[in-house]
C-alpha atoms as a PDB file:
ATOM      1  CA  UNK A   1      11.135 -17.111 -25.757  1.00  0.00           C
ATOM      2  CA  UNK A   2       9.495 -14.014 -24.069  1.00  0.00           C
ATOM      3  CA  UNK A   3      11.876 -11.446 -22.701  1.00  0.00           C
ATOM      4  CA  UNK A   4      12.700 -10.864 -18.739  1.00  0.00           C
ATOM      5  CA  UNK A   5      10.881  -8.269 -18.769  1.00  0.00           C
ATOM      6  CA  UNK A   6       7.609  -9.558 -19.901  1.00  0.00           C
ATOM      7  CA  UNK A   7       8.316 -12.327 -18.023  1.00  0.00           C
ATOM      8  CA  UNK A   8       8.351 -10.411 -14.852  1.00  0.00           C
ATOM      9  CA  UNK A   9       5.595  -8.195 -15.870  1.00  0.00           C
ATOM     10  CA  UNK A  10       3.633 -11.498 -16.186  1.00  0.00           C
ATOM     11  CA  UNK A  11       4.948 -12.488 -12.855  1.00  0.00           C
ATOM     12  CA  UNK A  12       3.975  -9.503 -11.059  1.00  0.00           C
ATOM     13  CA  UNK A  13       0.238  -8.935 -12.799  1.00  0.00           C
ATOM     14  CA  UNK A  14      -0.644 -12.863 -11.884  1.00  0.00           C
ATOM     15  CA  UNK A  15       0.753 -12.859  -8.621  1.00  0.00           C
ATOM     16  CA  UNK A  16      -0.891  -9.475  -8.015  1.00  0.00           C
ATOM     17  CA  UNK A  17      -4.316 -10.938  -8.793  1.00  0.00           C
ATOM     18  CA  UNK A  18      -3.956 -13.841  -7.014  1.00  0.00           C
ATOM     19  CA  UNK A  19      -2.975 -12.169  -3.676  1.00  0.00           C
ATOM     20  CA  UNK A  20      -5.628  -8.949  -4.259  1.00  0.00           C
ATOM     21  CA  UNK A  21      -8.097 -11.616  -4.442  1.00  0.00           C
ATOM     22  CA  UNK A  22      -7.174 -12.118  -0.363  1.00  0.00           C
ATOM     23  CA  UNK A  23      -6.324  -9.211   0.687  1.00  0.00           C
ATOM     24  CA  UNK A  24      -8.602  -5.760   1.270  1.00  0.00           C
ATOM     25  CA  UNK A  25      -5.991  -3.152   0.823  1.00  0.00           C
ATOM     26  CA  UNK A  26      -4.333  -2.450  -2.835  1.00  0.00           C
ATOM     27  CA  UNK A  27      -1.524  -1.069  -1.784  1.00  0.00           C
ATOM     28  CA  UNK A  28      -0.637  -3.702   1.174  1.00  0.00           C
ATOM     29  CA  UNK A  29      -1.305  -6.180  -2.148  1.00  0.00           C
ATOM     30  CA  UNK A  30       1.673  -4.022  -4.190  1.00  0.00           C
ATOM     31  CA  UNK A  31       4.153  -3.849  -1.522  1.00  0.00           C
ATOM     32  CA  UNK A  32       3.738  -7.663  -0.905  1.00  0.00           C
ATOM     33  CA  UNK A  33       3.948  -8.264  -4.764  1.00  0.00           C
ATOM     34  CA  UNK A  34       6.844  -6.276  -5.004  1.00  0.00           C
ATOM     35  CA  UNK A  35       8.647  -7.697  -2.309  1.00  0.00           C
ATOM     36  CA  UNK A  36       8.102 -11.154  -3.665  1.00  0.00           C
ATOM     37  CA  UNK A  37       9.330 -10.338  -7.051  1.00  0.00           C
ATOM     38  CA  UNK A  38      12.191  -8.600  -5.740  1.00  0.00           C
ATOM     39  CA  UNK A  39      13.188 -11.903  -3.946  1.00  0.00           C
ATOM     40  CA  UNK A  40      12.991 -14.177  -6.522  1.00  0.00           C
ATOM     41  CA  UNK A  41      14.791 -11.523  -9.075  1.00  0.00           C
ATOM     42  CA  UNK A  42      17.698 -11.010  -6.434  1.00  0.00           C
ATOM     43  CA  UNK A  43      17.973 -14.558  -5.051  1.00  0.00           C
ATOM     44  CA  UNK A  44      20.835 -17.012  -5.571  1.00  0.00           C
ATOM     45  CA  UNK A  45      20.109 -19.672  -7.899  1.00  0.00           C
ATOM     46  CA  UNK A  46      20.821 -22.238  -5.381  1.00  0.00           C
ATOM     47  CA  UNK A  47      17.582 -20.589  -3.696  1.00  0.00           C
ATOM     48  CA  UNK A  48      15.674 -20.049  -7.063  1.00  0.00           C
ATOM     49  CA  UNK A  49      14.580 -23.514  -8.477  1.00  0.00           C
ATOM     50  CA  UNK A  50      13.691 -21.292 -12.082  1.00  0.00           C
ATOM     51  CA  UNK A  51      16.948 -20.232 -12.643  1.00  0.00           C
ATOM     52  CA  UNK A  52      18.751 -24.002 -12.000  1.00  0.00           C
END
């Protein structure tokens, strides 16, 4: 089983991609990917299906 941390680091590169790929600024694209991994890291696991 991978750790958290590569987990997330696999998390954040993919969903990086994916949401570069629509938008035009890079940093814009960080601060959105960031955000999102933040919320799924510091949500309840009533609000997280992963961690059920």
């Amino acid at each position: 089983m991978p750790s958290l941390e590569c987990a997330v680091q696999t998390l954040y590169s993919k969903h990086y991609g994916w949401l570069r790929s629509r938008l035009d600024n890079a940093v814009d694209t960080a601060d959105l990917t960031e955000d999102g991994i933040l919320w799924l890291v510091l949500s309840p696991k009533r609000q997280n299906p992963c961690l059920r």
